[in-house]
PDB file of N, CA and C in Angstrom:
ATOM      1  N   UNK A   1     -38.674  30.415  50.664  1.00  0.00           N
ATOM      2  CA  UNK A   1     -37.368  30.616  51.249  1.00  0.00           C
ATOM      3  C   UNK A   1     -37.152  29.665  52.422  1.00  0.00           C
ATOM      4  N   UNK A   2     -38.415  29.674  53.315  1.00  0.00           N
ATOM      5  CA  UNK A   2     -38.156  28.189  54.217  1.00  0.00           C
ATOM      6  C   UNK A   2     -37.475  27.313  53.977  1.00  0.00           C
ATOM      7  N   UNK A   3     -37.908  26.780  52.860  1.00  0.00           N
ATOM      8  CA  UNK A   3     -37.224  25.326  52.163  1.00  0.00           C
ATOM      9  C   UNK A   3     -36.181  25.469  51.559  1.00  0.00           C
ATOM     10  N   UNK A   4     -35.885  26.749  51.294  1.00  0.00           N
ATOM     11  CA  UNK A   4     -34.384  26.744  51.018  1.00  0.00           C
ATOM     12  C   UNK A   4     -33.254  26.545  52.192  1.00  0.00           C
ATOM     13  N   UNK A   5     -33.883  27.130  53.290  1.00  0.00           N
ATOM     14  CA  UNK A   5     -32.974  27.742  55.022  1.00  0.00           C
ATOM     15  C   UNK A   5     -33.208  26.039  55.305  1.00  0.00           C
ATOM     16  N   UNK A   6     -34.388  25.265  55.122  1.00  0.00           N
ATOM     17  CA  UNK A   6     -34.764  23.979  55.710  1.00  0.00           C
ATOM     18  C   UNK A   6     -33.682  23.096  55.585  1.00  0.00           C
ATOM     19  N   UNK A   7     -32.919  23.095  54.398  1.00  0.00           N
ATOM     20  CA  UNK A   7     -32.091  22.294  53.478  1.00  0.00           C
ATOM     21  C   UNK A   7     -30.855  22.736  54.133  1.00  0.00           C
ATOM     22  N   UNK A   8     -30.604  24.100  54.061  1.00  0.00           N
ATOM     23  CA  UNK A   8     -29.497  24.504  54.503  1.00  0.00           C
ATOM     24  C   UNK A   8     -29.184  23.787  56.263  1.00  0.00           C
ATOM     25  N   UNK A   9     -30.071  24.009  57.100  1.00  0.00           N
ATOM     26  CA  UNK A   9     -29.713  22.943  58.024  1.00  0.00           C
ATOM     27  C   UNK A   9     -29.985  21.531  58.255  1.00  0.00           C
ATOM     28  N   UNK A  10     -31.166  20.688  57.259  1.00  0.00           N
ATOM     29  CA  UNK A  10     -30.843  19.627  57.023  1.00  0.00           C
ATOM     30  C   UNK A  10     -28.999  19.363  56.530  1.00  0.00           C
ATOM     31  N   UNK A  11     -28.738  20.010  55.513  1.00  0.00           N
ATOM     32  CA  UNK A  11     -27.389  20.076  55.237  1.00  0.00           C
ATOM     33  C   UNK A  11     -25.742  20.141  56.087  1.00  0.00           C
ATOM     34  N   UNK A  12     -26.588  20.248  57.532  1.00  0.00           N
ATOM     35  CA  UNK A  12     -25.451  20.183  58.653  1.00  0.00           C
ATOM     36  C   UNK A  12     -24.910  21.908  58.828  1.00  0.00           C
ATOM     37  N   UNK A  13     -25.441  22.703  58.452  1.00  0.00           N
ATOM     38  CA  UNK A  13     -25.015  24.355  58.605  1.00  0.00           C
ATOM     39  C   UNK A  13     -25.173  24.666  59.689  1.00  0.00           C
ATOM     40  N   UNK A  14     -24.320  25.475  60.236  1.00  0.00           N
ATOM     41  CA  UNK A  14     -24.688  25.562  61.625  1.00  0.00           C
ATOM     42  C   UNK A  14     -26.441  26.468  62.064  1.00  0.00           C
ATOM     43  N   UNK A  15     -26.152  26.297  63.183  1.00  0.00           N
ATOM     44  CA  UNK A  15     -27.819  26.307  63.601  1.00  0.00           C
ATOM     45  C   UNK A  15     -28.075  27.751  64.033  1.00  0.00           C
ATOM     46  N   UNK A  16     -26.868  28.694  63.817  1.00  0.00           N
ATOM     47  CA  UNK A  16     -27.166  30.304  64.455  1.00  0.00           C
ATOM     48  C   UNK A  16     -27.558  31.057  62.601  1.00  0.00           C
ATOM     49  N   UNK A  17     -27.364  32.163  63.148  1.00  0.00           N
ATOM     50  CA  UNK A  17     -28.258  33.026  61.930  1.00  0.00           C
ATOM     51  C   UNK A  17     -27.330  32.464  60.235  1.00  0.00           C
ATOM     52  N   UNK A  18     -28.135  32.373  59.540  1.00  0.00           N
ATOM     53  CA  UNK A  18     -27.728  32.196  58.222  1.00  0.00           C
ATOM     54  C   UNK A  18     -27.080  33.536  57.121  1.00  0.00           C
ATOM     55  N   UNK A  19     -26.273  33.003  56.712  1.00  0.00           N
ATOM     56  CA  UNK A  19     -25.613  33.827  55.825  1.00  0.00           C
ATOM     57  C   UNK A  19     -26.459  34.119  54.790  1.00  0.00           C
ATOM     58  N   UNK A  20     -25.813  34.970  53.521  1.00  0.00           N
ATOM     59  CA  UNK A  20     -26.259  34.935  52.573  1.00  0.00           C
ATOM     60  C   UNK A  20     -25.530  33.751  51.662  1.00  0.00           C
ATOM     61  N   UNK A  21     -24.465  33.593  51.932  1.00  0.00           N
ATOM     62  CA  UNK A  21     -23.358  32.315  51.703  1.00  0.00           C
ATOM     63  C   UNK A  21     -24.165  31.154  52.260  1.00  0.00           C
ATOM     64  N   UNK A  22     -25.041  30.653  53.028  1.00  0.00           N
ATOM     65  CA  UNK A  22     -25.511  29.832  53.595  1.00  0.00           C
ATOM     66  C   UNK A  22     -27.030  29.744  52.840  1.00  0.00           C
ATOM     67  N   UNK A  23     -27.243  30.471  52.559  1.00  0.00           N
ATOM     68  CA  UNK A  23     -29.136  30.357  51.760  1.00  0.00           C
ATOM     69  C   UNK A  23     -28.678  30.028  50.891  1.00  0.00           C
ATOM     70  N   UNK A  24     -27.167  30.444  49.581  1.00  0.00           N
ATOM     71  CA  UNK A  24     -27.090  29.856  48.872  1.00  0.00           C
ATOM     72  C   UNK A  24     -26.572  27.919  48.544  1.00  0.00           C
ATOM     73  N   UNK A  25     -25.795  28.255  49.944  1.00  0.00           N
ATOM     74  CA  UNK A  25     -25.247  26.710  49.640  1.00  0.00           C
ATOM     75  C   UNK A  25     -27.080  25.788  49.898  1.00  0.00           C
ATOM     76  N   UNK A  26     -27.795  26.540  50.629  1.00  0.00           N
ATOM     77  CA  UNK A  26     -28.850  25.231  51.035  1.00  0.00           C
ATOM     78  C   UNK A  26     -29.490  25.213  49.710  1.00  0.00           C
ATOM     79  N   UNK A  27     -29.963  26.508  48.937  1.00  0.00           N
ATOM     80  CA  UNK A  27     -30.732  26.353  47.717  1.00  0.00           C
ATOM     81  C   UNK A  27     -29.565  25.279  46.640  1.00  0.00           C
ATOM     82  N   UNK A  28     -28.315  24.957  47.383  1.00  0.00           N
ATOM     83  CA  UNK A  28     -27.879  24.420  46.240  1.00  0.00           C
ATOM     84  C   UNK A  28     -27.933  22.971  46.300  1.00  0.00           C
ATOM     85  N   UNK A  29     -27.927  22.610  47.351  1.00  0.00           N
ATOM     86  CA  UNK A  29     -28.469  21.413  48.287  1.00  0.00           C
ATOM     87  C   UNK A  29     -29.917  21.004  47.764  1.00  0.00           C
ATOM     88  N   UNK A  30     -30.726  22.110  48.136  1.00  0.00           N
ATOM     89  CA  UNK A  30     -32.181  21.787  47.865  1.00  0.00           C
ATOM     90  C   UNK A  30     -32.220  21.122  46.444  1.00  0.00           C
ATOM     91  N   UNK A  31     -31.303  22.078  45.239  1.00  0.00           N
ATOM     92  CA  UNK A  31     -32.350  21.965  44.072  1.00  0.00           C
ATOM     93  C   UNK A  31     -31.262  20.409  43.675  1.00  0.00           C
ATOM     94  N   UNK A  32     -30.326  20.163  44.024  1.00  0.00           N
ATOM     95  CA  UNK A  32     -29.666  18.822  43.985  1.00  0.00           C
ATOM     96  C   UNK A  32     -29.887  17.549  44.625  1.00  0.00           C
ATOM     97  N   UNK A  33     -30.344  17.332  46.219  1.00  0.00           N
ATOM     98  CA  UNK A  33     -30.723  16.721  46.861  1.00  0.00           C
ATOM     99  C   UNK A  33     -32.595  16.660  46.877  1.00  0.00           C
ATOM    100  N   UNK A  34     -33.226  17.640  46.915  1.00  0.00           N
ATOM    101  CA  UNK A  34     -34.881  17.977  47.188  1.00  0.00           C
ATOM    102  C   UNK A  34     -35.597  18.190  45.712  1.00  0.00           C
ATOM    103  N   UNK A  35     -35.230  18.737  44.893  1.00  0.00           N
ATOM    104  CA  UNK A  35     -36.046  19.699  44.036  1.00  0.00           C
ATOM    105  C   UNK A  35     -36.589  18.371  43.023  1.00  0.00           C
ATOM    106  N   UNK A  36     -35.727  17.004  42.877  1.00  0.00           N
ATOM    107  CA  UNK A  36     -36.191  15.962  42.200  1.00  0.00           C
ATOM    108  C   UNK A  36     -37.593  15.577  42.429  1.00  0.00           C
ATOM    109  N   UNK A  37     -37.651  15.686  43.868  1.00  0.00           N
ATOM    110  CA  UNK A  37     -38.936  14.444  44.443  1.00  0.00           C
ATOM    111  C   UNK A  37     -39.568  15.797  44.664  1.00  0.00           C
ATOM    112  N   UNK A  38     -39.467  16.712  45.205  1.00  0.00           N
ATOM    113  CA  UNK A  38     -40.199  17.851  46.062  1.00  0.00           C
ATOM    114  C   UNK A  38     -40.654  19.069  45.360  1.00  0.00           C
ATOM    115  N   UNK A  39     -40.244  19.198  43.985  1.00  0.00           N
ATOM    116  CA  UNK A  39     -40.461  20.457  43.352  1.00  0.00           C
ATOM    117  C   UNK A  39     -39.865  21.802  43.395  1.00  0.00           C
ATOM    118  N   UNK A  40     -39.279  22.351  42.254  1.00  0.00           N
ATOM    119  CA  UNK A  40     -39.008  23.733  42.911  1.00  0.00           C
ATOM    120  C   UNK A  40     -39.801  23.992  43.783  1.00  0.00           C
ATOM    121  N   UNK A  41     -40.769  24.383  44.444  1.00  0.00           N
ATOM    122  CA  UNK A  41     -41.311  25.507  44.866  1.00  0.00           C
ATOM    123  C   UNK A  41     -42.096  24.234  46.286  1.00  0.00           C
ATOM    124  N   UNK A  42     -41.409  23.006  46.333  1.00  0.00           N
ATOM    125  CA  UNK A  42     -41.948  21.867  47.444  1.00  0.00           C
ATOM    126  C   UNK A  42     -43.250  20.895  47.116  1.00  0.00           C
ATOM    127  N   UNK A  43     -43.731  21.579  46.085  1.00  0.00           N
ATOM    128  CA  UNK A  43     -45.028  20.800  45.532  1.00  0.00           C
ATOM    129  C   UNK A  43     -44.218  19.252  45.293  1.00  0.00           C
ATOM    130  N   UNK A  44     -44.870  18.221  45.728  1.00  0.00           N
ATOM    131  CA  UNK A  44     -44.358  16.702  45.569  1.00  0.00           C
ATOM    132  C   UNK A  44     -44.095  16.173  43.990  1.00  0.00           C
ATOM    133  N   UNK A  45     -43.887  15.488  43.462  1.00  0.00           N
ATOM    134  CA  UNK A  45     -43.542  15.397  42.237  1.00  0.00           C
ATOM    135  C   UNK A  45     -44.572  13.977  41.774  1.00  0.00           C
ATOM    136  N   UNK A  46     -45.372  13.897  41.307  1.00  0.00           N
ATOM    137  CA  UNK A  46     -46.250  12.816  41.108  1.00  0.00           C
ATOM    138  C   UNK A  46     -45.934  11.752  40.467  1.00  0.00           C
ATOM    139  N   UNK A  47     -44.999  11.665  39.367  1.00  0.00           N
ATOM    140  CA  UNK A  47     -44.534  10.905  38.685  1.00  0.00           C
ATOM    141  C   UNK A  47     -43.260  10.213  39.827  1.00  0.00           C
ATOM    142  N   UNK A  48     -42.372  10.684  40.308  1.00  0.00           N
ATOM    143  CA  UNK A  48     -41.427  10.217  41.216  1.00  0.00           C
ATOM    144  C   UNK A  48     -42.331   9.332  41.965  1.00  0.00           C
ATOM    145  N   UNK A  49     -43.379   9.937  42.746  1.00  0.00           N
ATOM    146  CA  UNK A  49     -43.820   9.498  43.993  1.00  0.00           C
ATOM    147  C   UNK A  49     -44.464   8.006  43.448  1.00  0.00           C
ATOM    148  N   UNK A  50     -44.968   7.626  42.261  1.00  0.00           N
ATOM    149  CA  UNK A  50     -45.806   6.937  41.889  1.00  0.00           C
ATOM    150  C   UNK A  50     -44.377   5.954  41.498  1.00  0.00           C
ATOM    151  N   UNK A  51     -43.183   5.925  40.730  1.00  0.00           N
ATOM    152  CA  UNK A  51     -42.525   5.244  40.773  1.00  0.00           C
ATOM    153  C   UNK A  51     -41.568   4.673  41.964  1.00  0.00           C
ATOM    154  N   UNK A  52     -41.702   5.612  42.768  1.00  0.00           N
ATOM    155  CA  UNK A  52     -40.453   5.010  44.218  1.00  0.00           C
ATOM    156  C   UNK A  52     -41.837   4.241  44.738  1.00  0.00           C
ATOM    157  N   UNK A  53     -43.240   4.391  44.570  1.00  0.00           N
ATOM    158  CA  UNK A  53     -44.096   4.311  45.610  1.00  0.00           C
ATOM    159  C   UNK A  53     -44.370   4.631  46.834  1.00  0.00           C
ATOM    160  N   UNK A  54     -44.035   5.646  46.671  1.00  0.00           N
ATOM    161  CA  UNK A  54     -44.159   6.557  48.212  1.00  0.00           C
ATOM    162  C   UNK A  54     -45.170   7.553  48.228  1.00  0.00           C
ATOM    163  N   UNK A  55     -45.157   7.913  49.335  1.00  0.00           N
ATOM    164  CA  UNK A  55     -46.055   9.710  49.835  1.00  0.00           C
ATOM    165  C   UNK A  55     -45.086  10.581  49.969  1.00  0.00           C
ATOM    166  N   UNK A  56     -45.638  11.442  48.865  1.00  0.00           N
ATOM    167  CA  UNK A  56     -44.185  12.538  49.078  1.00  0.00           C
ATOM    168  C   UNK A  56     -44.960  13.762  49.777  1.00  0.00           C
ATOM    169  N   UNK A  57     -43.918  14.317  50.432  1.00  0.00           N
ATOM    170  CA  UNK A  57     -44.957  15.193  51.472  1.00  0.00           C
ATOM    171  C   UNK A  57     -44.776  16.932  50.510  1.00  0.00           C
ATOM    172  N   UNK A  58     -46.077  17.547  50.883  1.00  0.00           N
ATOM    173  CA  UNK A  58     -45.908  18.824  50.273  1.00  0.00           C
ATOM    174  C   UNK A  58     -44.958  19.569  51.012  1.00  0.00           C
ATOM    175  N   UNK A  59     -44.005  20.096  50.985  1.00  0.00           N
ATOM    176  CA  UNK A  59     -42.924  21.253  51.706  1.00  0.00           C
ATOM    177  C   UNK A  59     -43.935  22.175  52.621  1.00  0.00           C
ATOM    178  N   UNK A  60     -44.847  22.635  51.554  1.00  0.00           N
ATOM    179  CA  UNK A  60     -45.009  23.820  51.896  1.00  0.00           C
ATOM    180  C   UNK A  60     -46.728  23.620  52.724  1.00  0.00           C
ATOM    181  N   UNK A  61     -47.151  22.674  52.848  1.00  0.00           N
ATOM    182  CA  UNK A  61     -47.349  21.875  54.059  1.00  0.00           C
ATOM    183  C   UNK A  61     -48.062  22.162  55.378  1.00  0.00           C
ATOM    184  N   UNK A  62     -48.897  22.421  56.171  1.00  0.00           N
ATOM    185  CA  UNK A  62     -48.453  23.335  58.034  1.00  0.00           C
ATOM    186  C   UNK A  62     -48.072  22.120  58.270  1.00  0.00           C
ATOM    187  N   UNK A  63     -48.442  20.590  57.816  1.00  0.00           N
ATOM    188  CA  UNK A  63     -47.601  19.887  58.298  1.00  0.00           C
ATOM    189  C   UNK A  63     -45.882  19.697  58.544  1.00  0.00           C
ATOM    190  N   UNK A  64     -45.343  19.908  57.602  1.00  0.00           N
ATOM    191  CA  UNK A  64     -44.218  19.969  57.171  1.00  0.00           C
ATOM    192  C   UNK A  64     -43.510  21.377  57.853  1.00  0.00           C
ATOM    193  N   UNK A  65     -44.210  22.638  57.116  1.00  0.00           N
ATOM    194  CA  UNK A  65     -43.960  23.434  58.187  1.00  0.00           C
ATOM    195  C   UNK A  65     -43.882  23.566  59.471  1.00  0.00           C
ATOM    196  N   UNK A  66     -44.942  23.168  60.342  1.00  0.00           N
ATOM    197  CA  UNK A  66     -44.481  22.963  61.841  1.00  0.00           C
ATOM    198  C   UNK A  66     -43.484  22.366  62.312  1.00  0.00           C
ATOM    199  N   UNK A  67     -42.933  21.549  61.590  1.00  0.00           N
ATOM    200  CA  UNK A  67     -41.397  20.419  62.146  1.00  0.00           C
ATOM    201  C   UNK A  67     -40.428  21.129  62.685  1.00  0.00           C
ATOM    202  N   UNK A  68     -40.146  20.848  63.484  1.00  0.00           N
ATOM    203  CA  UNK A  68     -38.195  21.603  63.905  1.00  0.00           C
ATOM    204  C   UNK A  68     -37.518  21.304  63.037  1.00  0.00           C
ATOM    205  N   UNK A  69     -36.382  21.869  62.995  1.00  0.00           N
ATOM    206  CA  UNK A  69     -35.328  21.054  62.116  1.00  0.00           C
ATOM    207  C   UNK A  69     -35.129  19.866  62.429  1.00  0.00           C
ATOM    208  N   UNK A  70     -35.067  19.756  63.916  1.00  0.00           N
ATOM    209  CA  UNK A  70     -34.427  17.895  64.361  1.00  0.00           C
ATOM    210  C   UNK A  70     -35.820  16.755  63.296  1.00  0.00           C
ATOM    211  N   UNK A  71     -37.696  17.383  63.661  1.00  0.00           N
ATOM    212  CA  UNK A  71     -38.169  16.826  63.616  1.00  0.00           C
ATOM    213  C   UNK A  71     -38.342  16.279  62.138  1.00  0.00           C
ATOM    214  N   UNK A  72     -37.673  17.483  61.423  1.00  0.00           N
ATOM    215  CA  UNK A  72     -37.752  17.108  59.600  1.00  0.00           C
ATOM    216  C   UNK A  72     -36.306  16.119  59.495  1.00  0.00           C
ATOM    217  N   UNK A  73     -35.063  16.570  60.242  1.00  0.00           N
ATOM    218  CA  UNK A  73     -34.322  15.117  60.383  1.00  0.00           C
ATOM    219  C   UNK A  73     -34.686  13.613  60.291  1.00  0.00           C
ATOM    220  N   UNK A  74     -35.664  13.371  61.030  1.00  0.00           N
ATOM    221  CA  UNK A  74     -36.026  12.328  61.787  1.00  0.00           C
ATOM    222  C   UNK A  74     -37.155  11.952  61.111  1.00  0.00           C
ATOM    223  N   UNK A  75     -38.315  12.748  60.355  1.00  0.00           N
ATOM    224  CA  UNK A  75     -39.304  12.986  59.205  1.00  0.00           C
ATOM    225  C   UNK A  75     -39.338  12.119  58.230  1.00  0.00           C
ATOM    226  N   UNK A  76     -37.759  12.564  57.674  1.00  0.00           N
ATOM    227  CA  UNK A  76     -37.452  12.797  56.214  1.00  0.00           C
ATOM    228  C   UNK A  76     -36.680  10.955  56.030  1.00  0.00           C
ATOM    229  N   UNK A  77     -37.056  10.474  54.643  1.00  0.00           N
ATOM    230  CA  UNK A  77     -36.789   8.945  54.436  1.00  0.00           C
ATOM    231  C   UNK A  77     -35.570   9.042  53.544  1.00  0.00           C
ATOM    232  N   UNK A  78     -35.307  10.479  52.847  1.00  0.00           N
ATOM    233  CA  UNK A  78     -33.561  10.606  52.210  1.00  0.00           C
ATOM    234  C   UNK A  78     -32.429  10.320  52.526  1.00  0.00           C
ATOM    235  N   UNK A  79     -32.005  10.989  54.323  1.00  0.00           N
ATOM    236  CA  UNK A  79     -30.889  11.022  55.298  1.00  0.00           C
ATOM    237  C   UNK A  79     -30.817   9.492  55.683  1.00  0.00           C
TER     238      UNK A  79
END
């Protein structure tokens, strides 16, 4: 559910408590914008990663997890 709320304010949502209208718009975000490279469930996608040539990071992560929102802003090579 993190990575769903994650998306939702990567997505520009505002930054006070989330809706239920708001988990959905981010899961809709996620699985359109994230779920390609990142996996349903945040696991990295191996085949993507090996063709863009990148490191795709696991979501679910303590790396990834520890980030603020600003710091997954600023993280992230999509935005």
């Amino acid at each position: 559910m993190r990575i769903i709320l994650t998306a939702a304010a990567l997505a520009g949502f505002c930054c006070g408590a989330l809706s239920a209208a708001d988990a959905t718009a981010g899961k809709e975000v996620f699985d359109k914008s994230c779920k390609p490279c990142h996996g349903a469930d945040g696991t990295p996608n191996a085949g993507v990663a090996k063709m863009m040539k990148v490191d795709i990071k696991d979501l679910k992560s303590a790396a990834v997890q520890g980030l603020t929102d600003g710091g997954l802003q600023n993280d992230h090579h999509c935005w």
